[in-house]
PDB file of N, CA and C in Angstrom:
ATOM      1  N   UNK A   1      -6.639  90.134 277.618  1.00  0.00           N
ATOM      2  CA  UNK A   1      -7.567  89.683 278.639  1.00  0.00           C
ATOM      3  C   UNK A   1      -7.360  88.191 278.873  1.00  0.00           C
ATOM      4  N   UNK A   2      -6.987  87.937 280.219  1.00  0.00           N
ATOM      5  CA  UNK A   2      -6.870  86.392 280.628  1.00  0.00           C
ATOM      6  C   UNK A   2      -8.465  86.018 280.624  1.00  0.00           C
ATOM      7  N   UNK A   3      -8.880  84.724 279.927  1.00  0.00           N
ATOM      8  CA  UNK A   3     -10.547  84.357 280.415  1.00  0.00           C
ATOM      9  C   UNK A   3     -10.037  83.587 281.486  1.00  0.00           C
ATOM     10  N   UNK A   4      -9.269  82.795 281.807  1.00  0.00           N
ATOM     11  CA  UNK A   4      -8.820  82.046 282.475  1.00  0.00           C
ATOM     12  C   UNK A   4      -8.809  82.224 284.191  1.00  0.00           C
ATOM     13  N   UNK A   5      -8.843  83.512 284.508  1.00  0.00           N
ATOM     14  CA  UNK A   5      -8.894  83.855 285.975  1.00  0.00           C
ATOM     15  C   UNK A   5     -10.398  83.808 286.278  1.00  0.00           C
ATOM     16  N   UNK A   6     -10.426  84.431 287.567  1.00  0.00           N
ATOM     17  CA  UNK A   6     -12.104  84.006 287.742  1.00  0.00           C
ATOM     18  C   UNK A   6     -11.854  85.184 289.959  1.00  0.00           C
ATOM     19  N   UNK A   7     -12.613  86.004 289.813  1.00  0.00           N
ATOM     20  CA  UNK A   7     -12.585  86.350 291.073  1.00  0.00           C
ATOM     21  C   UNK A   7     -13.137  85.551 291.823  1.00  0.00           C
ATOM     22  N   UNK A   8     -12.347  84.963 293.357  1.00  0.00           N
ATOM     23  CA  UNK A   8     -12.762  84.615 294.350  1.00  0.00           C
ATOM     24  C   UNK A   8     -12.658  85.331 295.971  1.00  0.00           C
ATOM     25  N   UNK A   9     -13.319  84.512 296.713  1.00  0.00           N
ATOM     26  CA  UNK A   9     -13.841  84.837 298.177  1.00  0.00           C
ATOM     27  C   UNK A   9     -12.050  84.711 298.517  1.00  0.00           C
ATOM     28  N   UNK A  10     -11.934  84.998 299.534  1.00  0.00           N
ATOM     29  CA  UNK A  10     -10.507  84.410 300.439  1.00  0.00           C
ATOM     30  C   UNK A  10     -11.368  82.839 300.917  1.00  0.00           C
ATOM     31  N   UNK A  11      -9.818  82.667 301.306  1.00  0.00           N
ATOM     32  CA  UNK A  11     -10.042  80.969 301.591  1.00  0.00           C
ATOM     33  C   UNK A  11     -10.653  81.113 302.878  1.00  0.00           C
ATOM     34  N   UNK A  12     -11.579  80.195 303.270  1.00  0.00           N
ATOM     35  CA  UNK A  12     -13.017  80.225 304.548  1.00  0.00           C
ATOM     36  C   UNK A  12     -13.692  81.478 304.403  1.00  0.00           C
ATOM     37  N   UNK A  13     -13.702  82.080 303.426  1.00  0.00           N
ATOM     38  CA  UNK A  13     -14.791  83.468 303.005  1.00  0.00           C
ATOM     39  C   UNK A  13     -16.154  82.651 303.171  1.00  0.00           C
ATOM     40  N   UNK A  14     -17.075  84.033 303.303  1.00  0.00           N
ATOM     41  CA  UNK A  14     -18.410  83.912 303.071  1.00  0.00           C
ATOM     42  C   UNK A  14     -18.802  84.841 302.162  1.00  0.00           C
ATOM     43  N   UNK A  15     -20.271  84.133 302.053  1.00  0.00           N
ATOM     44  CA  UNK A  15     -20.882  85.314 300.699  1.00  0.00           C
ATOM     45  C   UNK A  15     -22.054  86.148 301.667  1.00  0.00           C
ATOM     46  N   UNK A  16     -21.849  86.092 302.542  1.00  0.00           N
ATOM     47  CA  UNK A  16     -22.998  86.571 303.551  1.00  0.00           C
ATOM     48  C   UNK A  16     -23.105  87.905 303.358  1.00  0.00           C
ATOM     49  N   UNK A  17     -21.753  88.737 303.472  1.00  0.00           N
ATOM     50  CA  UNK A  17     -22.004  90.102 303.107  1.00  0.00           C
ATOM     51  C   UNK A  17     -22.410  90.764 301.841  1.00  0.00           C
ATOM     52  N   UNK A  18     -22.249  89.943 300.892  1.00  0.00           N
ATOM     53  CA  UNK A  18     -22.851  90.165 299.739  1.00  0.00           C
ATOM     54  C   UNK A  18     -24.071  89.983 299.657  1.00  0.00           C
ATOM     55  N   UNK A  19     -24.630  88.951 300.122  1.00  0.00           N
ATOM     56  CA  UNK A  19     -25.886  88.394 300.342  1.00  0.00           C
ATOM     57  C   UNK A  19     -26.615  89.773 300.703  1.00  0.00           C
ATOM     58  N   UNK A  20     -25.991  89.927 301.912  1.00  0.00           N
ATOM     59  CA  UNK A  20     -26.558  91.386 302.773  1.00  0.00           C
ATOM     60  C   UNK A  20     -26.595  92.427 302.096  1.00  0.00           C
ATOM     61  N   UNK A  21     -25.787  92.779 300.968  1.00  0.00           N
ATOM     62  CA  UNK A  21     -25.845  94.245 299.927  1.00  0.00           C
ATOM     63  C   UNK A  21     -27.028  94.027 299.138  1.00  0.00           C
ATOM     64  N   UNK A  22     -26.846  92.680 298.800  1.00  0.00           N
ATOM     65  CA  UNK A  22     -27.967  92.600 297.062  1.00  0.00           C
ATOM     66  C   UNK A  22     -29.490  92.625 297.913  1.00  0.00           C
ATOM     67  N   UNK A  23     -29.235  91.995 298.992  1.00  0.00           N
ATOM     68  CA  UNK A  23     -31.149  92.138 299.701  1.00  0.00           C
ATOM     69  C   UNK A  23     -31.033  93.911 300.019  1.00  0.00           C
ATOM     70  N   UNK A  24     -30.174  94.283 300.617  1.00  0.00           N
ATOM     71  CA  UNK A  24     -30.768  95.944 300.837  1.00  0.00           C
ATOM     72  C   UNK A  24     -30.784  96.486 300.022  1.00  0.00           C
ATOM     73  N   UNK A  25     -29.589  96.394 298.636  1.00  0.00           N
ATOM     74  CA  UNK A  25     -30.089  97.079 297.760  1.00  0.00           C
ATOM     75  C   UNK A  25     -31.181  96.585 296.747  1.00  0.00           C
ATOM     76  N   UNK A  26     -31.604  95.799 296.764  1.00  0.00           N
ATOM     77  CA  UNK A  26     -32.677  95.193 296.075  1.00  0.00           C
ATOM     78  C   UNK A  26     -32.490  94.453 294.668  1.00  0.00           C
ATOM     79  N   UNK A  27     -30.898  94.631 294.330  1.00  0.00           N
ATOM     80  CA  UNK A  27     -30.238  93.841 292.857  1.00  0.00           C
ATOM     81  C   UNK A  27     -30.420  92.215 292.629  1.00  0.00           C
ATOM     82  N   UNK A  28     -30.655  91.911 291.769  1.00  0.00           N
ATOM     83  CA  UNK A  28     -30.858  90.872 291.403  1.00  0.00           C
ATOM     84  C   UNK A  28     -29.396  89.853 291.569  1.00  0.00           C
ATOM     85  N   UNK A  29     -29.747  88.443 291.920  1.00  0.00           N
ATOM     86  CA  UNK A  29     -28.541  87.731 292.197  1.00  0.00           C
ATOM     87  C   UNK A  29     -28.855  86.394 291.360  1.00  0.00           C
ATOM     88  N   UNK A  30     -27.554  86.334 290.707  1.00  0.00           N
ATOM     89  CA  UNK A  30     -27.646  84.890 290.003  1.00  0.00           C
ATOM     90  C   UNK A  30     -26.101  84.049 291.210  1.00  0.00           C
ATOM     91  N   UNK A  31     -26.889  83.219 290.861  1.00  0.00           N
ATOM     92  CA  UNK A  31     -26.103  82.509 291.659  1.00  0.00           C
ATOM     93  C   UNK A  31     -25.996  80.581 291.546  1.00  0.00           C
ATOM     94  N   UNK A  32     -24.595  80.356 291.979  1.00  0.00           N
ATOM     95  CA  UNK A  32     -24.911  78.462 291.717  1.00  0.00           C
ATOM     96  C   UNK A  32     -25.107  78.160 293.192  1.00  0.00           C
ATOM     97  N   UNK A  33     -25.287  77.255 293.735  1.00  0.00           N
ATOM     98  CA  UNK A  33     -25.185  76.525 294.796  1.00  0.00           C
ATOM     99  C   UNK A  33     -25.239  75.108 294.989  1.00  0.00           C
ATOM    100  N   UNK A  34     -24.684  74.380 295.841  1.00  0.00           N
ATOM    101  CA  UNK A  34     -24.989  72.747 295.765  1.00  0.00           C
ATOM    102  C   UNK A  34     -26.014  72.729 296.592  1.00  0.00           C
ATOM    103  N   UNK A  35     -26.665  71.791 295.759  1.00  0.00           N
ATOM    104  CA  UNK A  35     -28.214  70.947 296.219  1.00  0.00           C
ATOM    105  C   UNK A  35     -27.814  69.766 295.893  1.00  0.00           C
ATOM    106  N   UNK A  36     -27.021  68.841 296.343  1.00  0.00           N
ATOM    107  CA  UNK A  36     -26.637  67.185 296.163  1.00  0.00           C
ATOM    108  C   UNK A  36     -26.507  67.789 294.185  1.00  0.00           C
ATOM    109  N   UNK A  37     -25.672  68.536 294.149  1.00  0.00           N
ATOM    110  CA  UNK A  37     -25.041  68.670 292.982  1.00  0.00           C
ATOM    111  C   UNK A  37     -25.365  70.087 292.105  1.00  0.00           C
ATOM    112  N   UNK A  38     -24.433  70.901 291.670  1.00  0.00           N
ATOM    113  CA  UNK A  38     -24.668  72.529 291.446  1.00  0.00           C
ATOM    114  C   UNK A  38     -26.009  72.356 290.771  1.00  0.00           C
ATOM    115  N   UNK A  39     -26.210  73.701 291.293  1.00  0.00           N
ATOM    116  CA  UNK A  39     -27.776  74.034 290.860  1.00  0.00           C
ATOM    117  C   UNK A  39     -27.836  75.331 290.851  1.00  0.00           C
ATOM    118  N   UNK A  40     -28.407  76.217 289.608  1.00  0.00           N
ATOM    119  CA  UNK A  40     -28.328  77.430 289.391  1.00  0.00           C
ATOM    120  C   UNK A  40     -30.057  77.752 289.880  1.00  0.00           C
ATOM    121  N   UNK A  41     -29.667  79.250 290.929  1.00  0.00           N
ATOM    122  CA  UNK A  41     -30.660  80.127 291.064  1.00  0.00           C
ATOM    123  C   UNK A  41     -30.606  81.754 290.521  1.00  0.00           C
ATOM    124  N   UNK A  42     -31.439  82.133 290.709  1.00  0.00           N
ATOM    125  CA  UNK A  42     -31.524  83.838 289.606  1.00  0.00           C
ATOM    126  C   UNK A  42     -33.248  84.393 290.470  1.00  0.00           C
ATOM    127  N   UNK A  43     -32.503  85.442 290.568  1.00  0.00           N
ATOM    128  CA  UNK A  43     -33.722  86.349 291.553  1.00  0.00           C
ATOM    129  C   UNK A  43     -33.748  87.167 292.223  1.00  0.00           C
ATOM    130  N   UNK A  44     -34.179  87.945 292.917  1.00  0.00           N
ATOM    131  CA  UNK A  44     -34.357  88.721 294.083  1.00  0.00           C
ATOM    132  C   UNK A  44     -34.548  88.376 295.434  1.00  0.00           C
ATOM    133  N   UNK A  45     -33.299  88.091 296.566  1.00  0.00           N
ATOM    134  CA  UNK A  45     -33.111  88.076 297.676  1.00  0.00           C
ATOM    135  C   UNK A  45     -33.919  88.529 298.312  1.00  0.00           C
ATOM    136  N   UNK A  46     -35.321  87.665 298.392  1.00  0.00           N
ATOM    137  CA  UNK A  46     -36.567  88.283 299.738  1.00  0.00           C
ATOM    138  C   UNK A  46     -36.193  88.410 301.063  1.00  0.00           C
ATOM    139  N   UNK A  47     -35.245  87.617 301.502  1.00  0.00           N
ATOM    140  CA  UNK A  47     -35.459  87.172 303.336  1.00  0.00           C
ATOM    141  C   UNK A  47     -33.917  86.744 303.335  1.00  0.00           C
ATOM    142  N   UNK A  48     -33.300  87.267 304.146  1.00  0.00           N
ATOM    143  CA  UNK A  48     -32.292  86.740 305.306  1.00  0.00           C
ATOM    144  C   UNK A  48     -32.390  86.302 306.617  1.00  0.00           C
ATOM    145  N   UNK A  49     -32.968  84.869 306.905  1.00  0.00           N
ATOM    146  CA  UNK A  49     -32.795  84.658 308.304  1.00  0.00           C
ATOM    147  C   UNK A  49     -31.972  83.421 308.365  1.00  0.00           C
ATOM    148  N   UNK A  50     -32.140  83.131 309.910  1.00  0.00           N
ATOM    149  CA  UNK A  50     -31.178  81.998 310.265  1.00  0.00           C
ATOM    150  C   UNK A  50     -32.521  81.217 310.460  1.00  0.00           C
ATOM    151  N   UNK A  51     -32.164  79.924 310.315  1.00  0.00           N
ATOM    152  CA  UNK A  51     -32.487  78.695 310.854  1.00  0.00           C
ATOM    153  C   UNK A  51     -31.546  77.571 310.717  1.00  0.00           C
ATOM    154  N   UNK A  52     -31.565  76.641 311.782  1.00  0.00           N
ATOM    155  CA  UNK A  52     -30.691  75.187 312.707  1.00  0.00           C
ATOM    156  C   UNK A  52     -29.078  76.179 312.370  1.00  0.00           C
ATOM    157  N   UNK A  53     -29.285  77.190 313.132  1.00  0.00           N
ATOM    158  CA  UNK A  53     -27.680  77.787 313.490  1.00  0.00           C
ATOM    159  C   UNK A  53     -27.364  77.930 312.464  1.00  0.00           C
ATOM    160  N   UNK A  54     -27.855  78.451 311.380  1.00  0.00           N
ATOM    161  CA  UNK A  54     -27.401  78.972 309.757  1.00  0.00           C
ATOM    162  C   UNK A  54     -27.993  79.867 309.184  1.00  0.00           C
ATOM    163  N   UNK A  55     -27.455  80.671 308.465  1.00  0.00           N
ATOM    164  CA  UNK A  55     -27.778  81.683 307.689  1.00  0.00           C
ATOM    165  C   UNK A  55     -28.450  81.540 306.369  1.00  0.00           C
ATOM    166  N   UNK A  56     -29.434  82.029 306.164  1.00  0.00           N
ATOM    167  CA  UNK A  56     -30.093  81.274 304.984  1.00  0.00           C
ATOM    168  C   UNK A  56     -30.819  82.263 303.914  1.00  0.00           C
ATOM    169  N   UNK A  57     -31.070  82.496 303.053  1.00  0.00           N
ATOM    170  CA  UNK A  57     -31.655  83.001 302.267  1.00  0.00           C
ATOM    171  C   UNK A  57     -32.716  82.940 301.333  1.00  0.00           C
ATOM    172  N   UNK A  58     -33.797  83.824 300.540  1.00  0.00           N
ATOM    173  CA  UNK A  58     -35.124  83.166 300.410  1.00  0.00           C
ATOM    174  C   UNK A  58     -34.964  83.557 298.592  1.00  0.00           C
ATOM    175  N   UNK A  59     -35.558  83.318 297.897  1.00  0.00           N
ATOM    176  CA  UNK A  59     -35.327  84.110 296.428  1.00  0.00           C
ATOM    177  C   UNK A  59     -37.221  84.373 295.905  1.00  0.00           C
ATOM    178  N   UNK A  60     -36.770  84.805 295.399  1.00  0.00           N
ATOM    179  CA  UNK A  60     -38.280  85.847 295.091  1.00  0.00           C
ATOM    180  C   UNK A  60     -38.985  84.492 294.417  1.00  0.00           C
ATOM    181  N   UNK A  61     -38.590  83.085 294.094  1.00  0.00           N
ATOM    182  CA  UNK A  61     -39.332  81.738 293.398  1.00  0.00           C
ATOM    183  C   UNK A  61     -39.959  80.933 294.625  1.00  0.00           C
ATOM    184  N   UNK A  62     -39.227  81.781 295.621  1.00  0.00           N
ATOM    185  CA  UNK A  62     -39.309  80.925 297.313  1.00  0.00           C
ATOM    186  C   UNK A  62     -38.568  79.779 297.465  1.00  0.00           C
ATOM    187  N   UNK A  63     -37.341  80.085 296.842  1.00  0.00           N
ATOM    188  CA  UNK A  63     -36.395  78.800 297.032  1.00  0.00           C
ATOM    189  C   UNK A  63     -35.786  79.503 298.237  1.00  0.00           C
ATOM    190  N   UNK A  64     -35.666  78.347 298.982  1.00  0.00           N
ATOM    191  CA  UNK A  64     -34.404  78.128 300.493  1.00  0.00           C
ATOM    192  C   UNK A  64     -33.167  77.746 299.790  1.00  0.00           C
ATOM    193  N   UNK A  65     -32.485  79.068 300.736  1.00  0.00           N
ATOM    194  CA  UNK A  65     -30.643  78.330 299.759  1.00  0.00           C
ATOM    195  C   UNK A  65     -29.899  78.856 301.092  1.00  0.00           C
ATOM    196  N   UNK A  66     -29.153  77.905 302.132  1.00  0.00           N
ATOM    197  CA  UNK A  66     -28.322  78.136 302.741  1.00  0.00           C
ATOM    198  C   UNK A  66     -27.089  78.717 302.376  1.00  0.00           C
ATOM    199  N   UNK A  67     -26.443  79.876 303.220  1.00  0.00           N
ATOM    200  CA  UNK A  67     -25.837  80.772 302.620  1.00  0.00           C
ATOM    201  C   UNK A  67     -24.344  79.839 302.584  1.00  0.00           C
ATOM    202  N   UNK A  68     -23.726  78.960 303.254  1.00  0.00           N
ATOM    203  CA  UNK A  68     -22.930  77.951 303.557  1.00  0.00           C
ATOM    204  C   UNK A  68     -22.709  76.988 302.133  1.00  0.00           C
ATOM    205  N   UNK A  69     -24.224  76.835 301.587  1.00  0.00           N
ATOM    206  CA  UNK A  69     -24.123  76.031 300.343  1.00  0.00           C
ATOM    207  C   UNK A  69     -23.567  76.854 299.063  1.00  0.00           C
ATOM    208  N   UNK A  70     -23.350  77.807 299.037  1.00  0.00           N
ATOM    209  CA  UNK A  70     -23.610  78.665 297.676  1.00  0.00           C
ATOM    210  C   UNK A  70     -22.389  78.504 297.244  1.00  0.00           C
ATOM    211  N   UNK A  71     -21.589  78.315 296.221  1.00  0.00           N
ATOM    212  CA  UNK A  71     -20.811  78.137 295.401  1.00  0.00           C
ATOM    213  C   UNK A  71     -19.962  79.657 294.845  1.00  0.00           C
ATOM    214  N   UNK A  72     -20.957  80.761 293.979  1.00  0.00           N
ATOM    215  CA  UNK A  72     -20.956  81.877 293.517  1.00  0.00           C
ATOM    216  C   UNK A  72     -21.945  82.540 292.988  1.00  0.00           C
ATOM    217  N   UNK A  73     -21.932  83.682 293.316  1.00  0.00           N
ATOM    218  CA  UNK A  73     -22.810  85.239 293.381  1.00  0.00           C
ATOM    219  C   UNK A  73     -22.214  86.235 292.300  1.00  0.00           C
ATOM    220  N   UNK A  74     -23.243  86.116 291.063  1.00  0.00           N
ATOM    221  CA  UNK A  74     -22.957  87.149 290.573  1.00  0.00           C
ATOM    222  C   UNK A  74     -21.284  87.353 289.913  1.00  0.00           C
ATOM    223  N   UNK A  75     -20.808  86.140 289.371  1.00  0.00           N
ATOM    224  CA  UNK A  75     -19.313  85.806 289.337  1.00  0.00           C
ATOM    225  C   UNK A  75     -18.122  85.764 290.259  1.00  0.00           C
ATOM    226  N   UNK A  76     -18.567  85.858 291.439  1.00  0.00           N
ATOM    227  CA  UNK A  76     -17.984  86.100 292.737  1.00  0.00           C
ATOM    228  C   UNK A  76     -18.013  84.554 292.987  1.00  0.00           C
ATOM    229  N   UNK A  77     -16.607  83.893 292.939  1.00  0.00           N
ATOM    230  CA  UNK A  77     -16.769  82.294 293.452  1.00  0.00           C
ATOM    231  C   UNK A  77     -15.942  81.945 294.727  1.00  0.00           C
ATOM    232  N   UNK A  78     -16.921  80.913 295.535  1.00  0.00           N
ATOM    233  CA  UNK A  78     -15.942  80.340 296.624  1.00  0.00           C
ATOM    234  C   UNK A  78     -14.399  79.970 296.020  1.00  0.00           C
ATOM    235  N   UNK A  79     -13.498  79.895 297.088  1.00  0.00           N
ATOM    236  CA  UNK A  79     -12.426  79.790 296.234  1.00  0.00           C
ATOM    237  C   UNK A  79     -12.083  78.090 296.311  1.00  0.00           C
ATOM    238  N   UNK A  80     -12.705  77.231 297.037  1.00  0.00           N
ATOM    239  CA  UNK A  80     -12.903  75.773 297.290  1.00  0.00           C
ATOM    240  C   UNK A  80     -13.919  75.397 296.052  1.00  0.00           C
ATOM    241  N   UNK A  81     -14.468  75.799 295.300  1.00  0.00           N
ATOM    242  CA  UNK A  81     -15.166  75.842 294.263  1.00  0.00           C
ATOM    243  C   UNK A  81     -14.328  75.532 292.675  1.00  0.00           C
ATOM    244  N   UNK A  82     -14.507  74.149 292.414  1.00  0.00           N
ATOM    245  CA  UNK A  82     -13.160  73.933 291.537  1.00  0.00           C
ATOM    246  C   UNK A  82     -13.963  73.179 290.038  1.00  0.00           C
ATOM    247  N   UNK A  83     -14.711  73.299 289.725  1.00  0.00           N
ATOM    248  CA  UNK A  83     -15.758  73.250 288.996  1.00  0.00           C
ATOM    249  C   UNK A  83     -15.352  74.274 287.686  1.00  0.00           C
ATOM    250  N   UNK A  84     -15.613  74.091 286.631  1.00  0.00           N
ATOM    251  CA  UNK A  84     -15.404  75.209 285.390  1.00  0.00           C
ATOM    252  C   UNK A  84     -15.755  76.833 285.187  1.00  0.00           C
TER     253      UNK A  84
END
């Protein structure tokens, strides 16, 4: 087993469609995202809407996390994401 690899998005991927599975199916999402520097969230995907022309997402703590900001889902990482 390599630990060393790590699954990613394609390069200019989004996590939007994932986003979209874990809210319909109702699974729990851990996830990092930048907030002026990574910041880990963990929860249940309440709300998918847009606001200022973006896609955004709500977590069952009522944190706002733009879907644009998110880093990685559930070990699923941006692939511009160069962090450990």
């Amino acid at each position: 087993m390599n630990n060393d690899t790590r699954e990613t998005l394609p390069s200019q991927g989004s996590f939007y469609d994932l986003v979209m599975t874990l809210f319909q199916q109702k699974q729990k999402a851990a996830l990092l995202y930048d907030d002026n520097g990574v910041t880990r969230g963990n929860g249940f995907i309440t709300a998918v809407f847009e606001k200022d022309d973006r896609h955004w997402i709500r977590l069952n703590d009522e944190v706002e996390i733009a879907v644009d900001k998110i880093l990685a889902i559930n070990g699923l990482f941006s692939s511009d994401y160069s962090e450990c």
